[in-house]
PDB file of N, CA and C in Angstrom:
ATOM      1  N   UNK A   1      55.382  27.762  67.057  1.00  0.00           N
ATOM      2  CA  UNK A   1      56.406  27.024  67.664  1.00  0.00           C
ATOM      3  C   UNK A   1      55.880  25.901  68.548  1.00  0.00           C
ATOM      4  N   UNK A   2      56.587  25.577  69.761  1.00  0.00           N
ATOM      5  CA  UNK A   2      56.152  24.210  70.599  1.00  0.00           C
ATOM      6  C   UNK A   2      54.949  24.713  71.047  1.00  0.00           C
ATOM      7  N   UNK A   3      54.628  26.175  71.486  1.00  0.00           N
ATOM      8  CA  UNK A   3      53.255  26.566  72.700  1.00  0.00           C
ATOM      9  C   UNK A   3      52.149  25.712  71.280  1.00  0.00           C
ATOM     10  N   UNK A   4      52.147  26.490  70.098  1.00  0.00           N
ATOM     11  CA  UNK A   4      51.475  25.799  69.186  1.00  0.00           C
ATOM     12  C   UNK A   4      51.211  24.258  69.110  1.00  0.00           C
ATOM     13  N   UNK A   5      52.344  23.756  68.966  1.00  0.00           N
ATOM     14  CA  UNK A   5      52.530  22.338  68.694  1.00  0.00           C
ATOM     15  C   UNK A   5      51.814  21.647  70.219  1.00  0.00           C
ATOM     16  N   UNK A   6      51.901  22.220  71.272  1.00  0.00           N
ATOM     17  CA  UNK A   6      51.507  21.691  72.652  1.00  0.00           C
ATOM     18  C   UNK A   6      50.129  21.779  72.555  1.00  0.00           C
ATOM     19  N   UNK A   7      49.366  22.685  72.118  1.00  0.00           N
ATOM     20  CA  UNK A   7      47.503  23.505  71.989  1.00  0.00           C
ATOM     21  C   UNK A   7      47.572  22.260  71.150  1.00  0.00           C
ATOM     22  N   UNK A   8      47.865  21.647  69.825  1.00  0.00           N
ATOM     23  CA  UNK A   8      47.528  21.325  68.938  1.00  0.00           C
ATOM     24  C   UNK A   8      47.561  19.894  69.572  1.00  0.00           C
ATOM     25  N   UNK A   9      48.541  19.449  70.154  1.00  0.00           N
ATOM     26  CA  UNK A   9      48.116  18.041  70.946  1.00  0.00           C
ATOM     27  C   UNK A   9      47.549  17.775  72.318  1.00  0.00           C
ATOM     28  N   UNK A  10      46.996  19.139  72.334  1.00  0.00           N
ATOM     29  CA  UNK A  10      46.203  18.682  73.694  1.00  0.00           C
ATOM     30  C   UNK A  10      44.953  18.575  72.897  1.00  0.00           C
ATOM     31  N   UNK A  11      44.283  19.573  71.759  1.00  0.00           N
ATOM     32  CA  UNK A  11      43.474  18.941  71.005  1.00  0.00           C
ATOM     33  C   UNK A  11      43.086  18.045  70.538  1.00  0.00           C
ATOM     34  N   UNK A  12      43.576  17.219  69.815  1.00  0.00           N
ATOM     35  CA  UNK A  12      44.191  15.451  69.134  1.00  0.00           C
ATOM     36  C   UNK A  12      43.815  15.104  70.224  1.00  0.00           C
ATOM     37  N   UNK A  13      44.060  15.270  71.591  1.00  0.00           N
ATOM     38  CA  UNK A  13      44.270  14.155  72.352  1.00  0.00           C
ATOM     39  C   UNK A  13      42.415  13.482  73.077  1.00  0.00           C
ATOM     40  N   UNK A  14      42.411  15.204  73.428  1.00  0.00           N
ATOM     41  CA  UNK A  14      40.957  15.345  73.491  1.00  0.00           C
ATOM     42  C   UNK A  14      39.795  14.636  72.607  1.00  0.00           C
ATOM     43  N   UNK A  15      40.477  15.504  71.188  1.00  0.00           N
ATOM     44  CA  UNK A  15      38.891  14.110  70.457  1.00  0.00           C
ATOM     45  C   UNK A  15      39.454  12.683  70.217  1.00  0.00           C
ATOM     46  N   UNK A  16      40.673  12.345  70.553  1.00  0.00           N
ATOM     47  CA  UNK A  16      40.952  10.943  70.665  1.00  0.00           C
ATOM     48  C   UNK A  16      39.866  10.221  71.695  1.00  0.00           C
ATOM     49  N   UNK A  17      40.112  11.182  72.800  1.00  0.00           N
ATOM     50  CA  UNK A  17      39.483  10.518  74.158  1.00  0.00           C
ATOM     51  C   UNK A  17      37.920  10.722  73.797  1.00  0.00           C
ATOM     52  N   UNK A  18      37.231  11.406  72.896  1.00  0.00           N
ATOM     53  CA  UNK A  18      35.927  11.233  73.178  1.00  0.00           C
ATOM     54  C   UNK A  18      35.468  10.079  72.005  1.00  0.00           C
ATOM     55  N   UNK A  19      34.038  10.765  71.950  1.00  0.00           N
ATOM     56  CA  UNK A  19      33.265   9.454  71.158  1.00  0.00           C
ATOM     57  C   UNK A  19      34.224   9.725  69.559  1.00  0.00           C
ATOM     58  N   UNK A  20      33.519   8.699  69.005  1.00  0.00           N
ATOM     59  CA  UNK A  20      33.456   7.302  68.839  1.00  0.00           C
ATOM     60  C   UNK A  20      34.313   6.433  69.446  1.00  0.00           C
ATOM     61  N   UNK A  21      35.699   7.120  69.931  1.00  0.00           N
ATOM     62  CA  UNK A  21      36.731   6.180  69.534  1.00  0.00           C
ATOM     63  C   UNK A  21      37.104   5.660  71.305  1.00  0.00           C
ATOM     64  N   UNK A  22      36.635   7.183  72.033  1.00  0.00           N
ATOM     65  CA  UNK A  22      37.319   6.709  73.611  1.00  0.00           C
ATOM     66  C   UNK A  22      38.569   5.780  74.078  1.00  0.00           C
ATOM     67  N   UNK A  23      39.511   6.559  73.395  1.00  0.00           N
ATOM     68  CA  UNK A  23      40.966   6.285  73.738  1.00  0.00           C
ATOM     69  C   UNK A  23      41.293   6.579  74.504  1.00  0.00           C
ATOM     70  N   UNK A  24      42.091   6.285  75.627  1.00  0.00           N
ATOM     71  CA  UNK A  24      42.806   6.562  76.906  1.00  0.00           C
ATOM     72  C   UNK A  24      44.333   7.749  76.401  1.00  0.00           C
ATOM     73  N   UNK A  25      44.093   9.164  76.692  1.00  0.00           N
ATOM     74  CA  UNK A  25      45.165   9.448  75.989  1.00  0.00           C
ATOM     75  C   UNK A  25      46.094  10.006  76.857  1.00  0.00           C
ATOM     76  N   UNK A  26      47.079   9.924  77.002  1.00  0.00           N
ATOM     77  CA  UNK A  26      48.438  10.167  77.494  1.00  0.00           C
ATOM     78  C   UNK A  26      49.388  11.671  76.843  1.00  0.00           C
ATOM     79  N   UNK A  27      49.520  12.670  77.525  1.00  0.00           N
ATOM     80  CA  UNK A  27      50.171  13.652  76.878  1.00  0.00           C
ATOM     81  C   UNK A  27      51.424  13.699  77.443  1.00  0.00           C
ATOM     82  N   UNK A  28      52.579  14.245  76.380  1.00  0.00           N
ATOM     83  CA  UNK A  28      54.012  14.318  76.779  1.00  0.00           C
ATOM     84  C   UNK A  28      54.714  15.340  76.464  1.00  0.00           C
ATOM     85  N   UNK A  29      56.048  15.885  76.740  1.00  0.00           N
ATOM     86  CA  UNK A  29      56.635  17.284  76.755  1.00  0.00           C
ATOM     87  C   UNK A  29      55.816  18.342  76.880  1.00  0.00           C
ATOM     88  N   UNK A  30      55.560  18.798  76.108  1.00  0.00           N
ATOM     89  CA  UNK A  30      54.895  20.601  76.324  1.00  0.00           C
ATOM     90  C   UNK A  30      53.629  20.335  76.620  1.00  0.00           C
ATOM     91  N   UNK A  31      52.898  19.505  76.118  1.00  0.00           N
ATOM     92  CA  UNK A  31      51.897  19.533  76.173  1.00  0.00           C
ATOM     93  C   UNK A  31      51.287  18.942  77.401  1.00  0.00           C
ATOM     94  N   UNK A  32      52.364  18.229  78.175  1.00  0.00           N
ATOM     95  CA  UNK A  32      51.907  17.410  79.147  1.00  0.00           C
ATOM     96  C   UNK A  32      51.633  18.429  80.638  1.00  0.00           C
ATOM     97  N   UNK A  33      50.700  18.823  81.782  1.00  0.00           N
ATOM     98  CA  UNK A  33      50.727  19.229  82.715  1.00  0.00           C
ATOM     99  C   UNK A  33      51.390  18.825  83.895  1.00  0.00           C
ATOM    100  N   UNK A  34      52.235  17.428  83.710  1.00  0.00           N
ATOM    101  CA  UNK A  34      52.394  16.915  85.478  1.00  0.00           C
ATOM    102  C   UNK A  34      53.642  16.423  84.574  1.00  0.00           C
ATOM    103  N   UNK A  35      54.861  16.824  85.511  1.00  0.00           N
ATOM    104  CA  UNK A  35      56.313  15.987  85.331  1.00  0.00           C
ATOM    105  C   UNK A  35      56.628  15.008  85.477  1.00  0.00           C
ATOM    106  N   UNK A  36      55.514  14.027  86.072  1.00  0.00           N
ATOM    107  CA  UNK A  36      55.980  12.568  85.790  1.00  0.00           C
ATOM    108  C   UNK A  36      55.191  12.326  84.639  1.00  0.00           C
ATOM    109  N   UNK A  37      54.951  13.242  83.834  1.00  0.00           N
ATOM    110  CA  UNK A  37      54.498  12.176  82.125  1.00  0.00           C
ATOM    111  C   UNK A  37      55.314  13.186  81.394  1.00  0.00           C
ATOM    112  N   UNK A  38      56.418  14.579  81.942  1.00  0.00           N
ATOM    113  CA  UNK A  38      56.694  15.279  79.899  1.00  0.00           C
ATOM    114  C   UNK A  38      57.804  14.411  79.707  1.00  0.00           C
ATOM    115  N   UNK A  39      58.004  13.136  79.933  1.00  0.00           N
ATOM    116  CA  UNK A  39      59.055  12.663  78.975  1.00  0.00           C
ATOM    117  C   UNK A  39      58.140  11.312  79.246  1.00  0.00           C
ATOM    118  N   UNK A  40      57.940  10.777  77.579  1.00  0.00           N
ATOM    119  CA  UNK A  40      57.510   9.382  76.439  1.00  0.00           C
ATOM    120  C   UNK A  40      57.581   8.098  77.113  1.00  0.00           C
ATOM    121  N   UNK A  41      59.274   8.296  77.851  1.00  0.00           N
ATOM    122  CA  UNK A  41      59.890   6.981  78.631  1.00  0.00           C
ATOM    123  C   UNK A  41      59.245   6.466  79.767  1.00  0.00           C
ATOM    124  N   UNK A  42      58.906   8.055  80.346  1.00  0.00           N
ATOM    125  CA  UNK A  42      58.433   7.501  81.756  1.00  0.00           C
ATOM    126  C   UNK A  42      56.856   7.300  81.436  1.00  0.00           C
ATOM    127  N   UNK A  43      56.619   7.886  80.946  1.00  0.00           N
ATOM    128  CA  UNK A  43      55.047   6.892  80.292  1.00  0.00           C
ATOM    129  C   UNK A  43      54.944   5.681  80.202  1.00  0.00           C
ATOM    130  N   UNK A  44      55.713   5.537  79.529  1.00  0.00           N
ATOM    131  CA  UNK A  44      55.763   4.164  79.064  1.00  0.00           C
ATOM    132  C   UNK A  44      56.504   3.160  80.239  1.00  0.00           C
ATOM    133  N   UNK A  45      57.031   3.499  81.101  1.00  0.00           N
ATOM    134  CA  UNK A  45      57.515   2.476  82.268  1.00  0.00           C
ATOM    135  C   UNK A  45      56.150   2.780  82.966  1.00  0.00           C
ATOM    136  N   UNK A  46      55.248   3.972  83.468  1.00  0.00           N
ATOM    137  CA  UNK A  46      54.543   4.090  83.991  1.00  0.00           C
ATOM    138  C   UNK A  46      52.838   2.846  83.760  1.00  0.00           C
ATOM    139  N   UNK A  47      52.800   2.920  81.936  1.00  0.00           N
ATOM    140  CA  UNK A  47      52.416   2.226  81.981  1.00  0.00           C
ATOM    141  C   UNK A  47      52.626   0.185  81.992  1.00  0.00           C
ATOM    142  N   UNK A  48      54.239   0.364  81.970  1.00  0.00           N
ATOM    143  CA  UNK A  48      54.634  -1.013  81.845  1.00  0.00           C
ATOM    144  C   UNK A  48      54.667  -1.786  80.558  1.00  0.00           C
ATOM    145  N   UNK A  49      55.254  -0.668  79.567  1.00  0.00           N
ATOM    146  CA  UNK A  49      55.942  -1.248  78.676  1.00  0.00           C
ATOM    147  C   UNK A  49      56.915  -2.247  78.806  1.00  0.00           C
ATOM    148  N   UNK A  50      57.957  -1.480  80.074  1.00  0.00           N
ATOM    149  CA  UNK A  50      59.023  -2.513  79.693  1.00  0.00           C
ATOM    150  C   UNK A  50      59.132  -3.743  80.710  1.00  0.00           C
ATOM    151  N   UNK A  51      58.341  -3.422  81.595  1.00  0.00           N
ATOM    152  CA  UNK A  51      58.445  -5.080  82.498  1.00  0.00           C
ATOM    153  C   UNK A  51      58.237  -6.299  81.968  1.00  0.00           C
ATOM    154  N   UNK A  52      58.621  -7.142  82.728  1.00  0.00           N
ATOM    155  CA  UNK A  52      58.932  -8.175  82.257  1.00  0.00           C
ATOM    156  C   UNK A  52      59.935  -8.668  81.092  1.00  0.00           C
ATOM    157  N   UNK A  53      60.901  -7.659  81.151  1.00  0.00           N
ATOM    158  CA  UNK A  53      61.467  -7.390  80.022  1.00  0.00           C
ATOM    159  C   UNK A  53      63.301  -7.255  80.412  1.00  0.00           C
ATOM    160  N   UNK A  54      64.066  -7.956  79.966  1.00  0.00           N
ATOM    161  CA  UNK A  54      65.337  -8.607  80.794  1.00  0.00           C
ATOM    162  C   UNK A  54      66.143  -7.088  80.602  1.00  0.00           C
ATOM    163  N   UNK A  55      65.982  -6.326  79.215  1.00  0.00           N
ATOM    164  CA  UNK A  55      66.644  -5.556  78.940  1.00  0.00           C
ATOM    165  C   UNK A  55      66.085  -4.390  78.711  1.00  0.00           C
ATOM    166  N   UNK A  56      64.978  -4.124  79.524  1.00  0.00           N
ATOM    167  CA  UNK A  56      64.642  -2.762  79.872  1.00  0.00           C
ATOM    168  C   UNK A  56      63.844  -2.298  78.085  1.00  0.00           C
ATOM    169  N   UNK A  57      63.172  -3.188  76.827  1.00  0.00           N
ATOM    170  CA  UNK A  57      63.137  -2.937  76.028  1.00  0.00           C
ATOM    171  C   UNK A  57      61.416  -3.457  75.914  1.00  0.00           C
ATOM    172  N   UNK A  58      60.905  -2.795  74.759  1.00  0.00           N
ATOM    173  CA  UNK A  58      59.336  -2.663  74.580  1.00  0.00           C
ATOM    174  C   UNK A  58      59.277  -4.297  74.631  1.00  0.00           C
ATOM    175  N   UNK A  59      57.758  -5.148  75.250  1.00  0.00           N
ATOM    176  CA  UNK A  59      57.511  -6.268  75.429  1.00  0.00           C
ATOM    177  C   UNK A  59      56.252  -6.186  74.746  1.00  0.00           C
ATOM    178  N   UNK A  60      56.021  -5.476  73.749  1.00  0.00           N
ATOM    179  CA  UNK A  60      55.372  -6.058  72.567  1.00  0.00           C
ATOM    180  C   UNK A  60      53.642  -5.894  73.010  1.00  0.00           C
ATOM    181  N   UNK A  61      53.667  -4.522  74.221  1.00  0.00           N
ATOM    182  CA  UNK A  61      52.281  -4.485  74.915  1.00  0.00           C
ATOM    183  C   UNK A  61      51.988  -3.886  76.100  1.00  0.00           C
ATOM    184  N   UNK A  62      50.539  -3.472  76.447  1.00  0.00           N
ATOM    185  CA  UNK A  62      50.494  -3.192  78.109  1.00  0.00           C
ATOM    186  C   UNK A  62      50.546  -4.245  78.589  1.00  0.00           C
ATOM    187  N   UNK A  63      49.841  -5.007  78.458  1.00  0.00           N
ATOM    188  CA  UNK A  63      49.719  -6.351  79.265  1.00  0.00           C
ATOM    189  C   UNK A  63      48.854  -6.180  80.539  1.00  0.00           C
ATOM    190  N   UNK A  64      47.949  -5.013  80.348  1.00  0.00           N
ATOM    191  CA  UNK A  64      46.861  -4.590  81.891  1.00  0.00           C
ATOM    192  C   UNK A  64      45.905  -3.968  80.973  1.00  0.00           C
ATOM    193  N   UNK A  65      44.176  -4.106  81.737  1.00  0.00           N
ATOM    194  CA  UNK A  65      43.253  -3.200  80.820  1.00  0.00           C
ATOM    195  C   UNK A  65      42.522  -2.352  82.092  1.00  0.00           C
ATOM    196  N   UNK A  66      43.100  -2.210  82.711  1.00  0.00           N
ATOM    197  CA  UNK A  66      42.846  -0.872  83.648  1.00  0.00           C
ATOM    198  C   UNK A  66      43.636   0.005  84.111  1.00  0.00           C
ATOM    199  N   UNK A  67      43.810   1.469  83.561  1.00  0.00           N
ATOM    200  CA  UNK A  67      44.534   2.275  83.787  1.00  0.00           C
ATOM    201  C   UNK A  67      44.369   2.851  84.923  1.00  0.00           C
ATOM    202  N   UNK A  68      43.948   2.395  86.299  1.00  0.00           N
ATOM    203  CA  UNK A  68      43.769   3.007  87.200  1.00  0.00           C
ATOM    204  C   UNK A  68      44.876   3.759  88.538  1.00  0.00           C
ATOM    205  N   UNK A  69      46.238   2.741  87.772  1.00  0.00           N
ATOM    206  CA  UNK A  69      47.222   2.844  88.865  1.00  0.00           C
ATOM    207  C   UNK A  69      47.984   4.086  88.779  1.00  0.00           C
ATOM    208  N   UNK A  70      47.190   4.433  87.279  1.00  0.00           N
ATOM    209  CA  UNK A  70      47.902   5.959  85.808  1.00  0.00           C
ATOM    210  C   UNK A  70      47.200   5.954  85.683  1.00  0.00           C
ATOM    211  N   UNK A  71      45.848   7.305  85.923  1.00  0.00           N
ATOM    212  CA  UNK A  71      44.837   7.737  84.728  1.00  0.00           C
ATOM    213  C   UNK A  71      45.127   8.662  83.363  1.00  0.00           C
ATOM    214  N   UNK A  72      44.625   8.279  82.450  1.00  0.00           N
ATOM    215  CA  UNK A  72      45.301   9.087  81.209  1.00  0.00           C
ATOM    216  C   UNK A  72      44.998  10.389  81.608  1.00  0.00           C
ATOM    217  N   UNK A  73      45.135  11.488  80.922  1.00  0.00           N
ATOM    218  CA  UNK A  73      44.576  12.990  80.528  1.00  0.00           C
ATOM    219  C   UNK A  73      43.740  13.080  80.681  1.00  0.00           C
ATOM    220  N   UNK A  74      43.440  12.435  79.335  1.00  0.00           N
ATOM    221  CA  UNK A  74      42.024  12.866  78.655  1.00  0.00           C
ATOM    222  C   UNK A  74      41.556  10.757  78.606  1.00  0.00           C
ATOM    223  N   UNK A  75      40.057  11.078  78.393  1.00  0.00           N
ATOM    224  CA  UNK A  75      39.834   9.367  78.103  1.00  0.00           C
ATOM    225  C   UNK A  75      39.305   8.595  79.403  1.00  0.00           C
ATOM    226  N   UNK A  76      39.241   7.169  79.194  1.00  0.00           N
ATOM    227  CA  UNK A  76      38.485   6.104  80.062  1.00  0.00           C
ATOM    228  C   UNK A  76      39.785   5.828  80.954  1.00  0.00           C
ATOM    229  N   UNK A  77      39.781   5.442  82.080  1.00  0.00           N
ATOM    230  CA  UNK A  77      40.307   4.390  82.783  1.00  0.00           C
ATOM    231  C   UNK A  77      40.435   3.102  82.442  1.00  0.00           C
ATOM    232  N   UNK A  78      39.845   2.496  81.035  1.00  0.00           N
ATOM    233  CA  UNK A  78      39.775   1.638  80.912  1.00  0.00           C
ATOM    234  C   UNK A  78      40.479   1.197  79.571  1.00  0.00           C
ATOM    235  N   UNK A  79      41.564   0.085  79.094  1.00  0.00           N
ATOM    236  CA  UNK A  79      41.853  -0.042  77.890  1.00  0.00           C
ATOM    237  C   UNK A  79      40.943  -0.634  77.094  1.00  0.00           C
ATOM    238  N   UNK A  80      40.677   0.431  75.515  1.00  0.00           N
ATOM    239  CA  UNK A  80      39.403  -0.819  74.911  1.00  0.00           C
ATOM    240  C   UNK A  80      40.678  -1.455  73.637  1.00  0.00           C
ATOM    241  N   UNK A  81      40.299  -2.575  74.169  1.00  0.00           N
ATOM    242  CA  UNK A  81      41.031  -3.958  73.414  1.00  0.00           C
ATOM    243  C   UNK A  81      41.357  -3.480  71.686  1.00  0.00           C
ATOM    244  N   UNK A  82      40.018  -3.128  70.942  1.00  0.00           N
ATOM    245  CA  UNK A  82      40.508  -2.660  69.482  1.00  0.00           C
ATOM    246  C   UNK A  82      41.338  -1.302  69.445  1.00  0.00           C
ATOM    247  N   UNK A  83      41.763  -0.664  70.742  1.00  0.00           N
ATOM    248  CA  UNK A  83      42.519   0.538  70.102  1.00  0.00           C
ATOM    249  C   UNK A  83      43.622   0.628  70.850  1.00  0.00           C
ATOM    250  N   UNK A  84      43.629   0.006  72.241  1.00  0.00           N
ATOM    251  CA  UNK A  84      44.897   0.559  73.233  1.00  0.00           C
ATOM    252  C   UNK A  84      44.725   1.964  73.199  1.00  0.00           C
ATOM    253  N   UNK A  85      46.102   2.401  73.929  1.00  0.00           N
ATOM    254  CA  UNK A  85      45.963   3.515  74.614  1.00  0.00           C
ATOM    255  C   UNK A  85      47.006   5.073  73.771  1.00  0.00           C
ATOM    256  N   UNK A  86      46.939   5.887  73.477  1.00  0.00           N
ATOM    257  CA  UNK A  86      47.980   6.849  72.667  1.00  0.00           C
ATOM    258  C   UNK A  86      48.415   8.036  73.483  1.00  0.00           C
ATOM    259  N   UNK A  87      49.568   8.003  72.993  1.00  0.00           N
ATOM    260  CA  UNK A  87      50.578   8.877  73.575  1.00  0.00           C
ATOM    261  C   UNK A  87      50.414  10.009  72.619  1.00  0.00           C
ATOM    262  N   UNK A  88      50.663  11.403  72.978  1.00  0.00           N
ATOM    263  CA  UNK A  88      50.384  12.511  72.121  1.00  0.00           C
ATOM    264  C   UNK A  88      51.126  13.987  72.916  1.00  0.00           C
ATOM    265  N   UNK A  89      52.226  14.123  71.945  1.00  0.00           N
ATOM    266  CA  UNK A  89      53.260  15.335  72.661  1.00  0.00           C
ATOM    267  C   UNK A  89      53.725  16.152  71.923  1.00  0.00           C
ATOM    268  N   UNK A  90      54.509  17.111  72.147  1.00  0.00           N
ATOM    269  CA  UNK A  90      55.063  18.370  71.786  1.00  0.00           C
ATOM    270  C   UNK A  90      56.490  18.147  72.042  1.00  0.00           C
ATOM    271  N   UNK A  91      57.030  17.976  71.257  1.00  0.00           N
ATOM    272  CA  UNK A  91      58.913  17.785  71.852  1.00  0.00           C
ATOM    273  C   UNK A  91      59.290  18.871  70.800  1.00  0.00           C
ATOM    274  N   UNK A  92      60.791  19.402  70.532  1.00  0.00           N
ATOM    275  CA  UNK A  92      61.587  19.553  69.316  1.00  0.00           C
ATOM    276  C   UNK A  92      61.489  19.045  68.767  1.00  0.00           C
ATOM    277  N   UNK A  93      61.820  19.188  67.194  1.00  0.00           N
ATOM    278  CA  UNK A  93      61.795  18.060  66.327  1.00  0.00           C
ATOM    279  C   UNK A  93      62.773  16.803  66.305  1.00  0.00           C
ATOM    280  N   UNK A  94      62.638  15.638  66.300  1.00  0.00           N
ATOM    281  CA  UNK A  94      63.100  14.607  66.555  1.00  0.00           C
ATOM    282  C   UNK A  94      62.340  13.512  65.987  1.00  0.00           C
ATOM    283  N   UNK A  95      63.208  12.409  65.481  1.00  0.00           N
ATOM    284  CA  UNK A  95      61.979  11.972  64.167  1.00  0.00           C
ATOM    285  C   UNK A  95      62.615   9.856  65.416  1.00  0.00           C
ATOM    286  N   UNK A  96      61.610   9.543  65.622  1.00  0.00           N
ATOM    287  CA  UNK A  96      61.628   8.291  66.220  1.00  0.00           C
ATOM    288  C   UNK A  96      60.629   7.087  65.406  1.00  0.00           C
ATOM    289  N   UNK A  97      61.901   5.740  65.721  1.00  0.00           N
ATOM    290  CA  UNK A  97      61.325   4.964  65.247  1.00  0.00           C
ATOM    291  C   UNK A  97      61.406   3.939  65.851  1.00  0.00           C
ATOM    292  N   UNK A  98      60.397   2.869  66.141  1.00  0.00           N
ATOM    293  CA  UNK A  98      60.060   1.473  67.251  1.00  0.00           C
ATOM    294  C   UNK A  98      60.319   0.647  66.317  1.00  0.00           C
ATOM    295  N   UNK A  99      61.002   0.010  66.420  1.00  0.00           N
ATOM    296  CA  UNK A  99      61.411  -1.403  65.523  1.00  0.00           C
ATOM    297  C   UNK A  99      61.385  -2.420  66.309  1.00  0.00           C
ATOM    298  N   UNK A 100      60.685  -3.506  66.306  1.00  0.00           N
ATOM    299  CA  UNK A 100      60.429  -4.783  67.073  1.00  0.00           C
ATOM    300  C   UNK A 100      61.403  -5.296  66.872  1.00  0.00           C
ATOM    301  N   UNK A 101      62.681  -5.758  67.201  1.00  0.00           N
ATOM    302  CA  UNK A 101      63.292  -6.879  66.476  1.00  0.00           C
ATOM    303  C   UNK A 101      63.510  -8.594  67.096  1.00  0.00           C
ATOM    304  N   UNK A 102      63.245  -8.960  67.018  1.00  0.00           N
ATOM    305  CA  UNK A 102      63.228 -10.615  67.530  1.00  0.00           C
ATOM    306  C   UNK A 102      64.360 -11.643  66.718  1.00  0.00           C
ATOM    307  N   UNK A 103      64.704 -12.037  67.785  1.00  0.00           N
ATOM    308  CA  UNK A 103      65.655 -13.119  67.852  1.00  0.00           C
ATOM    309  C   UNK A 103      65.480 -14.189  68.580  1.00  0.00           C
ATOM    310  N   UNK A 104      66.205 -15.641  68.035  1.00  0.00           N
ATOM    311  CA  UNK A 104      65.667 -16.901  68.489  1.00  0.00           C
ATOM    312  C   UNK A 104      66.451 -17.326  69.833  1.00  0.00           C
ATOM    313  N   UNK A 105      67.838 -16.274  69.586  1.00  0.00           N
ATOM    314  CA  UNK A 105      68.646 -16.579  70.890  1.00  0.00           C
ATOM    315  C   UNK A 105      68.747 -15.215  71.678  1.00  0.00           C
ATOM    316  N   UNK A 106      68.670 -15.280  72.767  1.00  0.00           N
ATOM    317  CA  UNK A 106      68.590 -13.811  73.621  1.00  0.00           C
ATOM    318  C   UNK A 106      70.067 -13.433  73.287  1.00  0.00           C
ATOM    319  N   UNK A 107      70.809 -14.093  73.534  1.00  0.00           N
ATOM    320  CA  UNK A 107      72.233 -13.407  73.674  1.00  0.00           C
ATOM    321  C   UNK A 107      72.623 -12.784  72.299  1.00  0.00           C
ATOM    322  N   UNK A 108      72.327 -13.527  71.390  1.00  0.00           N
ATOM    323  CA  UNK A 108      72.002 -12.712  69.830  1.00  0.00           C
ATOM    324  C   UNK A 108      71.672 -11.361  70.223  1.00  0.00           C
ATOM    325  N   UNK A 109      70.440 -11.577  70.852  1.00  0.00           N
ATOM    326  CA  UNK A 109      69.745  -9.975  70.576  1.00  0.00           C
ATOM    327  C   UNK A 109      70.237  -9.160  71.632  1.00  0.00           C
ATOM    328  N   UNK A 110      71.056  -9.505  72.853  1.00  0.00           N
ATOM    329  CA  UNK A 110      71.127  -9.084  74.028  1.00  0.00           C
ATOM    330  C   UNK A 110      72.800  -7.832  73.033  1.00  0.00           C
ATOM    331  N   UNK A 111      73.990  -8.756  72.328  1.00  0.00           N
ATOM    332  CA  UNK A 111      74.548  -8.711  71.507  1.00  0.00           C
ATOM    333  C   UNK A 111      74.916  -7.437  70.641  1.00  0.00           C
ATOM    334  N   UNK A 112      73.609  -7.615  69.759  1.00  0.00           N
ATOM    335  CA  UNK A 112      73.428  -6.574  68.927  1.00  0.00           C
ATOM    336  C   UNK A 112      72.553  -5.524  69.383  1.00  0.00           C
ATOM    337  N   UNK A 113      71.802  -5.710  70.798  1.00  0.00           N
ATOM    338  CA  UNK A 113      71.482  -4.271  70.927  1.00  0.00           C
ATOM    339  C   UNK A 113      72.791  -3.590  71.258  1.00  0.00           C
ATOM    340  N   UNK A 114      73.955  -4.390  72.017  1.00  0.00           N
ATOM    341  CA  UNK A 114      74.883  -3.443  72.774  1.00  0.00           C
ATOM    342  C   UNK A 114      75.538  -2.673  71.281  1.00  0.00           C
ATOM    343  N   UNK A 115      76.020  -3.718  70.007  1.00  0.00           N
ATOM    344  CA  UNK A 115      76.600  -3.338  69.043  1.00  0.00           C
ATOM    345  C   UNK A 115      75.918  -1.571  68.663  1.00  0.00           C
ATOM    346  N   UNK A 116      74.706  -2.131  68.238  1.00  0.00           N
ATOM    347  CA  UNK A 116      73.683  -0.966  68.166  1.00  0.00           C
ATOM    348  C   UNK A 116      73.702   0.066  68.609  1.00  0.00           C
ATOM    349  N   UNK A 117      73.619   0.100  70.353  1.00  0.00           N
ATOM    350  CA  UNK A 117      74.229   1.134  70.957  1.00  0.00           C
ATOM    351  C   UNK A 117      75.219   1.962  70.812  1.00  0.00           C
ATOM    352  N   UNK A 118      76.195   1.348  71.073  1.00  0.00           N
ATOM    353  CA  UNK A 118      77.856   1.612  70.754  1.00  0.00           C
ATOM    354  C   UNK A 118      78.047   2.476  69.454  1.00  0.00           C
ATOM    355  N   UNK A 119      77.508   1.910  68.135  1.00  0.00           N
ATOM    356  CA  UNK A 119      77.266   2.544  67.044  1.00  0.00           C
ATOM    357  C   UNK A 119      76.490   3.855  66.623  1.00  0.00           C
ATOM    358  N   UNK A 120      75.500   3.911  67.614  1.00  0.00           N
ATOM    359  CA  UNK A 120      74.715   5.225  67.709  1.00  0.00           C
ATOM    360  C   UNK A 120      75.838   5.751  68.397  1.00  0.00           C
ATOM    361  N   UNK A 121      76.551   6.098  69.576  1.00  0.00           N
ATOM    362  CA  UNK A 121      77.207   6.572  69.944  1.00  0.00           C
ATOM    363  C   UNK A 121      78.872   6.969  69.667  1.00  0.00           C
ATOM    364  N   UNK A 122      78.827   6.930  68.698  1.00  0.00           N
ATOM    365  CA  UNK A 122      80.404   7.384  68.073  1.00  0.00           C
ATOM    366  C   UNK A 122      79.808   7.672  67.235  1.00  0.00           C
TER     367      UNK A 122
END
């Protein structure tokens, strides 16, 4: 079950963070030890996904290469440029997907996220 699924990504996360690859790794839900990382979101504001960002939505990056203000788990303090940094968790099953979408006019996109919304929700 999840205790499994949690062992199994604290593993992953571990040889992420060592050699060759020394990824900065980030653990979430079960697997995570400290409550400001078992939920994905606050990771990701933690590391500043969404700043700079009008509508609270992914900006396409960290945009920082020192994790010092957040140290990962497992891994460097430091982002290395060819890999960035990975997130690695234990939730229920729940199947997610990041779709970039870009538009030439904000209010377009400002628009159809609300449509979007609205539509997931009914």
């Amino acid at each position: 079950g999840l205790a499994l699924a949690a062992e199994c990504a604290r593993g992953i996360g571990q040889r992420l963070a060592s050699q060759p690859w020394c990824v900065p790794v980030y653990l979430y839900g079960a697997a995570s030890s400290a409550p400001d990382r078992a939920r994905l979101a606050q990771i990701r504001r933690n590391l500043g996904y969404f700043k700079n960002s009008a509508s609270s939505t992914w900006n396409g990056g960290l945009g920082v290469t020192s994790l010092s203000h957040f140290p990962p788990d497992h891994g460097p303090a430091e982002v290395p440029a060819q890999w960035g940094v990975a997130t690695i968790g234990a939730v229920p099953w729940i199947v997610n997907y990041n779709v970039p979408v870009e538009f030439d006019d904000a209010g377009t996109g400002v628009a159809s996220h609300e449509e979007l919304l609205q539509s997931a929700r009914a």
